[in-house]
PDB file of N, CA and C in Angstrom:
ATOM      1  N   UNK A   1     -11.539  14.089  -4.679  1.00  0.00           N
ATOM      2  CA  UNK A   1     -12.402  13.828  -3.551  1.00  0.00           C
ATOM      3  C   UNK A   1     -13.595  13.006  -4.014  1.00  0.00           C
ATOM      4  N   UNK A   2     -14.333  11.953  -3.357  1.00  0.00           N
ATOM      5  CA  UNK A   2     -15.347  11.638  -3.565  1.00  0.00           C
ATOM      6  C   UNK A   2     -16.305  11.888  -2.882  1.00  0.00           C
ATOM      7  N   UNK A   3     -17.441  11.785  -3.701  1.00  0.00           N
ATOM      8  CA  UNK A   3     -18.627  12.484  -3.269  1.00  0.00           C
ATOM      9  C   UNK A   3     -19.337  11.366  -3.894  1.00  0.00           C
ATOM     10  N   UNK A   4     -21.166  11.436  -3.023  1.00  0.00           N
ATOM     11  CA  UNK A   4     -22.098  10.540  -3.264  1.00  0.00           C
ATOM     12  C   UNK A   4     -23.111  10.796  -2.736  1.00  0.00           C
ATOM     13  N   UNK A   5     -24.307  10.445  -3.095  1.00  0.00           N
ATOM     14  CA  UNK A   5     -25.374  11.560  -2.385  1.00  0.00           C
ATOM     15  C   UNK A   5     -25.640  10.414  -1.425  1.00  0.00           C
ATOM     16  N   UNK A   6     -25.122   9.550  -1.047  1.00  0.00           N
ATOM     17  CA  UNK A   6     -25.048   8.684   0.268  1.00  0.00           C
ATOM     18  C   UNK A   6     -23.601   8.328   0.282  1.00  0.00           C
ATOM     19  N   UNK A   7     -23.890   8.834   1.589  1.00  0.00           N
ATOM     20  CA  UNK A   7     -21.937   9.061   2.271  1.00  0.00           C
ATOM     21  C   UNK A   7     -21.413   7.441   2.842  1.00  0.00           C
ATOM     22  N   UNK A   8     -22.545   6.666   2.990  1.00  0.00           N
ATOM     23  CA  UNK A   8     -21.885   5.399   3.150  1.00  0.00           C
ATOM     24  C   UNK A   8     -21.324   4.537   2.106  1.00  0.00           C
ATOM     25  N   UNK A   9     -21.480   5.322   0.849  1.00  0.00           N
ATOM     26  CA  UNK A   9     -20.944   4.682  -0.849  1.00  0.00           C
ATOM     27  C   UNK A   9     -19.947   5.531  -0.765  1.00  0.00           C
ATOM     28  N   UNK A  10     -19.837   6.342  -0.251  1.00  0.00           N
ATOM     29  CA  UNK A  10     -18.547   7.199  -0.367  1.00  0.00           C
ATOM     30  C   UNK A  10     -17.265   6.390   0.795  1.00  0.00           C
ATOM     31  N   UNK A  11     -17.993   6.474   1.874  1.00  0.00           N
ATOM     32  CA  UNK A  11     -16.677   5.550   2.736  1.00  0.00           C
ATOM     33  C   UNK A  11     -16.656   3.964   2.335  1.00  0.00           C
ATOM     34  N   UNK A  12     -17.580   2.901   1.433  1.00  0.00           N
ATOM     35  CA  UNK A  12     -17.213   2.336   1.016  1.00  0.00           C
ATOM     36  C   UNK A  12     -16.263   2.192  -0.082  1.00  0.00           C
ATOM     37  N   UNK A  13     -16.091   3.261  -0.879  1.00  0.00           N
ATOM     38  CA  UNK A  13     -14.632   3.711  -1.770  1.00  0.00           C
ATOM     39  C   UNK A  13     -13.790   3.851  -1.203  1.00  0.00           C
ATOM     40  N   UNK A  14     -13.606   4.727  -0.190  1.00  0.00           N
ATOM     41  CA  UNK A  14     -12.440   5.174   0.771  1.00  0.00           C
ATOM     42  C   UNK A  14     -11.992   4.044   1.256  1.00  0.00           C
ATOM     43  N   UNK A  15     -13.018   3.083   2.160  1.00  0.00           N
ATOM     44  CA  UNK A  15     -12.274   2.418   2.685  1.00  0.00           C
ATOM     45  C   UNK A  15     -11.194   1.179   1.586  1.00  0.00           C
ATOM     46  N   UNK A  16     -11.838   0.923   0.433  1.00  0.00           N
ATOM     47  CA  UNK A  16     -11.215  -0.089  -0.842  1.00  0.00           C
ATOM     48  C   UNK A  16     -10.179   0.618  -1.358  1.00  0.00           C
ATOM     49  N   UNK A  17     -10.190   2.375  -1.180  1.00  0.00           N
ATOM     50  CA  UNK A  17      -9.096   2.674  -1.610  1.00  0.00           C
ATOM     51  C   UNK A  17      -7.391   2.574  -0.687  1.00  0.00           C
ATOM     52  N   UNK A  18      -7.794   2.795   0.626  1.00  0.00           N
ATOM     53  CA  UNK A  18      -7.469   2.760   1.762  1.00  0.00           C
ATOM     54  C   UNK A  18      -6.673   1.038   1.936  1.00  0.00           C
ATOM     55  N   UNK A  19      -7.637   0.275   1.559  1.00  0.00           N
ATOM     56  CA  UNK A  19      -6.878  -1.020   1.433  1.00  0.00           C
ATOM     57  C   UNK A  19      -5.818  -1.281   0.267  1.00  0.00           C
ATOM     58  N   UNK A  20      -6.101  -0.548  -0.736  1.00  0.00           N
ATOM     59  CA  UNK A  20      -5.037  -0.665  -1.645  1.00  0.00           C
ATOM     60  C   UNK A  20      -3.838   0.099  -1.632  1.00  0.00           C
ATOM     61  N   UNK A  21      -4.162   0.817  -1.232  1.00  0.00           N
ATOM     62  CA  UNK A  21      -2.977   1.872  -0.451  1.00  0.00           C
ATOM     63  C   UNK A  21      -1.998   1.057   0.407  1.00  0.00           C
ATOM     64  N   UNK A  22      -2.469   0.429   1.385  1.00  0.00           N
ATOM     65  CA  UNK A  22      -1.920  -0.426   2.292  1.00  0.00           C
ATOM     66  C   UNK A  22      -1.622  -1.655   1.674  1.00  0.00           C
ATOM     67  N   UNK A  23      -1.661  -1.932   0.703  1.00  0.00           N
ATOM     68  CA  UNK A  23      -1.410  -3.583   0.019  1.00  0.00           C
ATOM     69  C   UNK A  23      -0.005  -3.287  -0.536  1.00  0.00           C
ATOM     70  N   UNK A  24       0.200  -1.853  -1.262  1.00  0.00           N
ATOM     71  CA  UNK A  24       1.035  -1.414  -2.120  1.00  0.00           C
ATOM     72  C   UNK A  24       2.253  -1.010  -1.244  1.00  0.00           C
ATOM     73  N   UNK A  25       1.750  -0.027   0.019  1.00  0.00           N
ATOM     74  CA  UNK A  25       2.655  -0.191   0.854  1.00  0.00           C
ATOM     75  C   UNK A  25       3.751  -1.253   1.521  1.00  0.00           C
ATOM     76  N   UNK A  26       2.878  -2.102   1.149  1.00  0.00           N
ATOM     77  CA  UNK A  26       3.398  -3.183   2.293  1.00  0.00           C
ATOM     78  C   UNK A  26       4.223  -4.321   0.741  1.00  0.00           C
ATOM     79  N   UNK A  27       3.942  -4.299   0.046  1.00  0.00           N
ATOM     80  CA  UNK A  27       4.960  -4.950  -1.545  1.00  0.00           C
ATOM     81  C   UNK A  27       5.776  -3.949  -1.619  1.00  0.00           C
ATOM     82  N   UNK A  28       6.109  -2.784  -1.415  1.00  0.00           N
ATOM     83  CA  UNK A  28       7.236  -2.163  -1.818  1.00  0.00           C
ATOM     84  C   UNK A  28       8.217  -2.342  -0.044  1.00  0.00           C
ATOM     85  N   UNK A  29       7.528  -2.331   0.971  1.00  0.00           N
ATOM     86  CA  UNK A  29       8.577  -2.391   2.301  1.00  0.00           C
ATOM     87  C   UNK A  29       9.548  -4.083   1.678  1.00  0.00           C
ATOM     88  N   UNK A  30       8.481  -4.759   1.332  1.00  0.00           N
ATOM     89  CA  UNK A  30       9.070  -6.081   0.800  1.00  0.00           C
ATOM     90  C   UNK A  30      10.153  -6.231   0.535  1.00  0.00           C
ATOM     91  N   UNK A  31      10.011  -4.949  -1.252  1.00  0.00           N
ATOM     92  CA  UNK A  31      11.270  -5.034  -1.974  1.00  0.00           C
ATOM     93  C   UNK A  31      12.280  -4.440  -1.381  1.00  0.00           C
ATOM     94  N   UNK A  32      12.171  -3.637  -0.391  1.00  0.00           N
ATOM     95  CA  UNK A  32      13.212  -2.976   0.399  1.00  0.00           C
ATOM     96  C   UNK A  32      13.755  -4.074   1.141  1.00  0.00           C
ATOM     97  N   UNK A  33      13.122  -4.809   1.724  1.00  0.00           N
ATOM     98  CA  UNK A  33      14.004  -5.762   2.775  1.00  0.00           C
ATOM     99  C   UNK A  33      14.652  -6.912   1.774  1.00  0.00           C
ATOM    100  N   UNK A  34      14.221  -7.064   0.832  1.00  0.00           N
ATOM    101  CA  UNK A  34      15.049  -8.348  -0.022  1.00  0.00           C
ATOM    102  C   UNK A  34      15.876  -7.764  -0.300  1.00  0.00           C
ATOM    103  N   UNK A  35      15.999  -6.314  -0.860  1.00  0.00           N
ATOM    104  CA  UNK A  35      16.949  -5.462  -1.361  1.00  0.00           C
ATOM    105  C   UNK A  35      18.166  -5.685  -0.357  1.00  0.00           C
ATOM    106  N   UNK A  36      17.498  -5.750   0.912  1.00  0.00           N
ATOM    107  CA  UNK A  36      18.822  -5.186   1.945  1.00  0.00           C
ATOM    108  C   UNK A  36      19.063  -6.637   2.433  1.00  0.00           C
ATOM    109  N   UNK A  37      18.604  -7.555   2.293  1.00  0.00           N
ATOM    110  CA  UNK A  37      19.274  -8.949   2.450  1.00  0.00           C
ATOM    111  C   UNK A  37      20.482  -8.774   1.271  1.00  0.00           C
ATOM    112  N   UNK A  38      19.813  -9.027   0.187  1.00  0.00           N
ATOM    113  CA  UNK A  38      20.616  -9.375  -1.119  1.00  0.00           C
ATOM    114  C   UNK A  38      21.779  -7.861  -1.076  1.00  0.00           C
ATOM    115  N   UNK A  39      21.992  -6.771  -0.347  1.00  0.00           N
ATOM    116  CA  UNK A  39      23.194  -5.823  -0.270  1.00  0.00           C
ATOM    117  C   UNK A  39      24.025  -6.636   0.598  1.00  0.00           C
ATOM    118  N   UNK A  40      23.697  -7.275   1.441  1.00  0.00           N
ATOM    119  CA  UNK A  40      24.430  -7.473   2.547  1.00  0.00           C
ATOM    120  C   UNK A  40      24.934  -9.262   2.455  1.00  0.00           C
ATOM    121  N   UNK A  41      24.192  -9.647   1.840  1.00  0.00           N
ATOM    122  CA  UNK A  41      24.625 -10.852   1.225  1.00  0.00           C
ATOM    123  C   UNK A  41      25.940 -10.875   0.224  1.00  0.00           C
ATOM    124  N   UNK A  42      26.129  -9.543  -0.528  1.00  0.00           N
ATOM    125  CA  UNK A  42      26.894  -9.501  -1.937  1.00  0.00           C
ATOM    126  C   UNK A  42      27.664  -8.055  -1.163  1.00  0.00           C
ATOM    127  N   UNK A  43      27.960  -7.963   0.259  1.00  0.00           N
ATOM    128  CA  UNK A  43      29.014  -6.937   0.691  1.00  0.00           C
ATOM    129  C   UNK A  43      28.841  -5.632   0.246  1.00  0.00           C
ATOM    130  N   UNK A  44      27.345  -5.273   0.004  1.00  0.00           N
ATOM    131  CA  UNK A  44      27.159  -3.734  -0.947  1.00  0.00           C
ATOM    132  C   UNK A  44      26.680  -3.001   0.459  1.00  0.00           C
TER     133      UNK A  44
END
């Protein structure tokens, strides 16, 4: 958990963490859909 004796340094972490969360999310949906081109391309 983070903590800060000002809570607006605290949701400025959250929110940078929050974006990286969502960056990472969204590169792995990626590899899933190339994945499922390239299955269906090669009859898997």
């Amino acid at each position: 958990m983070l903590t800060h004796k000002n809570v607006a340094t605290t949701q400025i972490y959250a929110d940078l963490i929050d974006e990286k969360k969502r960056q990472a999310a969204e590169i792995i949906k990626l590899n899933i859909d190339i994945n499922k081109k390239t299955d269906k391309k090669f009859g898997r």
